[in-house]
C-alpha atoms as a PDB file:
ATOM      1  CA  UNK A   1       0.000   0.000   0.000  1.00  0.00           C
ATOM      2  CA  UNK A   2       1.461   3.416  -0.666  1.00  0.00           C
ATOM      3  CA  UNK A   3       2.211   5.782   1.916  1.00  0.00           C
ATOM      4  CA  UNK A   4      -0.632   8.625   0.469  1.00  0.00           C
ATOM      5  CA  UNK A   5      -3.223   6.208   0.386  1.00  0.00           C
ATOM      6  CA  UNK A   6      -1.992   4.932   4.087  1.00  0.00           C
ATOM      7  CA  UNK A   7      -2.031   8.613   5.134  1.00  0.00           C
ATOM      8  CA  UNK A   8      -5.432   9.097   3.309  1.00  0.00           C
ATOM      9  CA  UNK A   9      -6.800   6.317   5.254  1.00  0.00           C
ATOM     10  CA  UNK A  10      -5.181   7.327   8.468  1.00  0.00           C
ATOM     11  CA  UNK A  11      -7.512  11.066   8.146  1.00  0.00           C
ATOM     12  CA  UNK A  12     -10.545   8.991   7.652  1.00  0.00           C
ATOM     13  CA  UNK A  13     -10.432   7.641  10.856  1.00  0.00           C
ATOM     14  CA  UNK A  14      -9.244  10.772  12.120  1.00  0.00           C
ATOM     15  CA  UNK A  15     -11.627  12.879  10.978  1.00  0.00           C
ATOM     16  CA  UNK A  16     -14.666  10.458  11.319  1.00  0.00           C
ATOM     17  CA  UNK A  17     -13.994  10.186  15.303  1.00  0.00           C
ATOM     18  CA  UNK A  18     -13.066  13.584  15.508  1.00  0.00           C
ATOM     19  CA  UNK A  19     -16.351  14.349  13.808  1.00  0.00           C
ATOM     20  CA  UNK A  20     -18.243  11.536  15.933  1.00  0.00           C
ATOM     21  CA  UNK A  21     -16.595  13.394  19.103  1.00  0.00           C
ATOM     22  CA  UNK A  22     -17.385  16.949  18.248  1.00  0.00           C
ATOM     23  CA  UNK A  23     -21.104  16.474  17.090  1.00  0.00           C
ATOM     24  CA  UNK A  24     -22.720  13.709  19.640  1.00  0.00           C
ATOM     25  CA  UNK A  25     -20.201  13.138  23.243  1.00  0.00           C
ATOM     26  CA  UNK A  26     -22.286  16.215  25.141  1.00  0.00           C
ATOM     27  CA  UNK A  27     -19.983  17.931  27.740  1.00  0.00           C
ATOM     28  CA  UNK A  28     -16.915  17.544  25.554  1.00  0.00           C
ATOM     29  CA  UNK A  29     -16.505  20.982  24.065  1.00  0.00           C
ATOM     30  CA  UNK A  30     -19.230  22.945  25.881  1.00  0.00           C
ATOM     31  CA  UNK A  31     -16.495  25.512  26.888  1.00  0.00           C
ATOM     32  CA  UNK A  32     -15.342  26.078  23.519  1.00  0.00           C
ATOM     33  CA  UNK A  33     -19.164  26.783  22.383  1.00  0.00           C
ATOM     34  CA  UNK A  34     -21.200  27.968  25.436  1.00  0.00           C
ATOM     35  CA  UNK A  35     -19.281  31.457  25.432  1.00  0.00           C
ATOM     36  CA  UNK A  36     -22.044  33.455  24.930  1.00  0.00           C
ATOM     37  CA  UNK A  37     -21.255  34.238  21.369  1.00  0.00           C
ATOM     38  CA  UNK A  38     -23.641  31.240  19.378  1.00  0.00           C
ATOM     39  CA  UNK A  39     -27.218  31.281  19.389  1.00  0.00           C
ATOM     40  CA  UNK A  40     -27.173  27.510  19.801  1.00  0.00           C
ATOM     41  CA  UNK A  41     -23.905  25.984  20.821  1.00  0.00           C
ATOM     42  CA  UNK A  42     -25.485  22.248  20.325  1.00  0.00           C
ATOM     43  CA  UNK A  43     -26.775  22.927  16.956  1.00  0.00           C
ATOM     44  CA  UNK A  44     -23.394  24.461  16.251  1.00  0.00           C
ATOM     45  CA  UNK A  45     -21.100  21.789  17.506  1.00  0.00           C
ATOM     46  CA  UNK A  46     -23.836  19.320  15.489  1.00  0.00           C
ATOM     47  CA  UNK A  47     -22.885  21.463  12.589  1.00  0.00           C
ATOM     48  CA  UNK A  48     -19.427  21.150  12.820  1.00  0.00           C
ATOM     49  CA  UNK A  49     -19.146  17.200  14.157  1.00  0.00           C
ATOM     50  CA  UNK A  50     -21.657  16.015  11.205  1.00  0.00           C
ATOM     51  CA  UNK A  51     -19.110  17.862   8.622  1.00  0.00           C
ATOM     52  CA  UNK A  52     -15.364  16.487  10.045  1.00  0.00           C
ATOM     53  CA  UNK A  53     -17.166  12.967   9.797  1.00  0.00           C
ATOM     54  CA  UNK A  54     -18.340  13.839   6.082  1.00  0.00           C
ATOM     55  CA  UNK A  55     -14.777  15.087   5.120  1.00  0.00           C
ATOM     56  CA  UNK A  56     -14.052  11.609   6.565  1.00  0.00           C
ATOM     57  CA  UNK A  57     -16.240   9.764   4.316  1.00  0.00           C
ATOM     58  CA  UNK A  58     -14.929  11.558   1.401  1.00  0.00           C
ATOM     59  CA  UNK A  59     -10.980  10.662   2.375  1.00  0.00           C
ATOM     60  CA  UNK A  60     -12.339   7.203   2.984  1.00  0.00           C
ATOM     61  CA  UNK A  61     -13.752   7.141  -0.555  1.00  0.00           C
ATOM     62  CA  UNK A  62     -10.776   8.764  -1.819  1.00  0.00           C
ATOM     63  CA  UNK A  63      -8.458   6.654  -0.262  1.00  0.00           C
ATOM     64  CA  UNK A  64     -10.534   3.141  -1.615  1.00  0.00           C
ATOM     65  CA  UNK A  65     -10.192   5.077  -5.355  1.00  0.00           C
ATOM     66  CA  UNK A  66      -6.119   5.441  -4.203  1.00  0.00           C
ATOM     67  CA  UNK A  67      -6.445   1.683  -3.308  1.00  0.00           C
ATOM     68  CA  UNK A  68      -8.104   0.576  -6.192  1.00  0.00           C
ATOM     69  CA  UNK A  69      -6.124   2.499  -9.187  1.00  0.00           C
ATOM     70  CA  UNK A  70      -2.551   2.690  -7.661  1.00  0.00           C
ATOM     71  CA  UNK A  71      -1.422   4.495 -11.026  1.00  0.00           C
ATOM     72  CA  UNK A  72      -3.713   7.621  -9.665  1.00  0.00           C
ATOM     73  CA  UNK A  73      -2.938   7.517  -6.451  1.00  0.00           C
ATOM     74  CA  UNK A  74      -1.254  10.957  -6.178  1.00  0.00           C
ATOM     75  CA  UNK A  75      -3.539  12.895  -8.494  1.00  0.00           C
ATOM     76  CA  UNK A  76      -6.494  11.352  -6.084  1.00  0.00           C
ATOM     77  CA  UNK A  77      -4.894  12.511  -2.639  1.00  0.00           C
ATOM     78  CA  UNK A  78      -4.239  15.856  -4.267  1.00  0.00           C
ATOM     79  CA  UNK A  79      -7.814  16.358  -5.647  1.00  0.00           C
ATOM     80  CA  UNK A  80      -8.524  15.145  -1.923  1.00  0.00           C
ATOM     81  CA  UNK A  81      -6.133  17.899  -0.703  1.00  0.00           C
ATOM     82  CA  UNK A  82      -6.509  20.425  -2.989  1.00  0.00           C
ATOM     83  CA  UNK A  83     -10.206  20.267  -3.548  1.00  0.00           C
ATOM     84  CA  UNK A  84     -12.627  18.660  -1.241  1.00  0.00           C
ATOM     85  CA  UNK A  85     -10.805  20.216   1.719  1.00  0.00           C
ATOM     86  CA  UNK A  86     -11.082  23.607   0.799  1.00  0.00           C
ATOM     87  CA  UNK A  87     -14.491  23.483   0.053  1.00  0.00           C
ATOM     88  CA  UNK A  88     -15.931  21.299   2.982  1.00  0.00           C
ATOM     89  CA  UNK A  89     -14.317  23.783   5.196  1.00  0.00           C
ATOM     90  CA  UNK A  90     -15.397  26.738   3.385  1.00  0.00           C
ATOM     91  CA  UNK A  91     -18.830  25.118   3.408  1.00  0.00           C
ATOM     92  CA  UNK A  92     -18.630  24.508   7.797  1.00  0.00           C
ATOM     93  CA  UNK A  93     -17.560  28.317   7.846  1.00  0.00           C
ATOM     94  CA  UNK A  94     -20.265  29.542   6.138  1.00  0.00           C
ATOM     95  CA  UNK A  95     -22.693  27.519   7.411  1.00  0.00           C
ATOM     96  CA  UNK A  96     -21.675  28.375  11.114  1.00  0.00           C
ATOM     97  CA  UNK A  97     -22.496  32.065  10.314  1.00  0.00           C
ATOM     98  CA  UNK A  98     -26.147  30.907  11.098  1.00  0.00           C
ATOM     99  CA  UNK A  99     -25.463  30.017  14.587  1.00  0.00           C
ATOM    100  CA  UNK A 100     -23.396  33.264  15.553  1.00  0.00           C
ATOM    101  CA  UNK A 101     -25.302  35.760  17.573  1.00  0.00           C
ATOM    102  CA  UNK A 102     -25.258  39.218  16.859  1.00  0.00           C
ATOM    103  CA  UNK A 103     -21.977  41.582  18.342  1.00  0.00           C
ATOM    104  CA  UNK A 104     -23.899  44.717  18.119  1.00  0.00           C
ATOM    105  CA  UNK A 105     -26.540  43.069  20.451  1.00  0.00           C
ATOM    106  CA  UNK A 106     -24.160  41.677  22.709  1.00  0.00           C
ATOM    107  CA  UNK A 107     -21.688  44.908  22.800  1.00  0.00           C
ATOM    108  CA  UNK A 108     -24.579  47.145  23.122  1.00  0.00           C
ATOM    109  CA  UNK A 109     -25.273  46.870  27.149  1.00  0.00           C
ATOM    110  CA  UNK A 110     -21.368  46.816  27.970  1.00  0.00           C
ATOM    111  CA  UNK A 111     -21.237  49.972  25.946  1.00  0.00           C
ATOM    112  CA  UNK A 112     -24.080  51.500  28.050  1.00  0.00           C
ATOM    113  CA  UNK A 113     -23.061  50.671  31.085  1.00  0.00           C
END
C-alpha cells in the first residue's frame, strides 16, 4: 500500500472520530461553544461534528479510489487535498455564520453601562 493512500486512510479515521466526538459526546466541548457568542452551541457543535465525519467519508472514498487504481494515487490525494478540503471547510464556515449571535446586540449593554 502506498504511503498517500496509508495517510489518506489514516484522516478517515481521524476525521470520522473527531467528527463523531465533536457532534454527539455532550460535555466535551461545551467551553469552547457555550461562550455566549452562538445562538445555539449544540446545533453548532452538530454542525461542525456532522461535517469532520463527512470530510471523513470523502478521504475514505478517496483513499478506496487510491487503493483501487494505484497508477492515480497521487492525483487522487491531491484532488482530496486540494479540492474537497477547501471546500468542505469553506462550506462549515459559512454555514456556522447561522449560529453566531449578533456583536452589536451583545456589545450594546457593555457599551451602556
Amino acid at each position: 500500500m502506498e504511503t498517500l493512500t496509508l495517510l489518506t486512510f489514516l484522516i478517515c479515521f481521524a476525521l470520522v472520530a473527531a467528527g463523531y466526538i465533536v457532534a454527539f459526546k455532550e460535555g466535551f466541548f461545551d467551553r469552547c461553544f457555550s461562550c455566549g457568542r452562538y445562538e445555539d452551541p449544540a446545533g453548532l457543535r452538530r454542525w461542525i461534528g456532522l461535517n469532520l465525519m463527512v470530510i471523513g467519508f470523502l478521504a475514505g472514498v478517496s483513499a478506496l479510489l487510491q487503493f483501487s487504481s494505484p497508477s492515480t494515487h497521487f492525483y487522487m490525494f491531491l484532488a482530496f487535498v486540494a479540492v474537497i478540503l477547501p471546500l468542505m471547510t469553506l462550506r462549515i464556515v459559512r454555514g456556522s455564520r447561522r449560529y453566531r449571535s449578533s456583536v452589536r446586540a451583545q456589545e450594546a449593554p457593555a457599551n451602556q453601562g
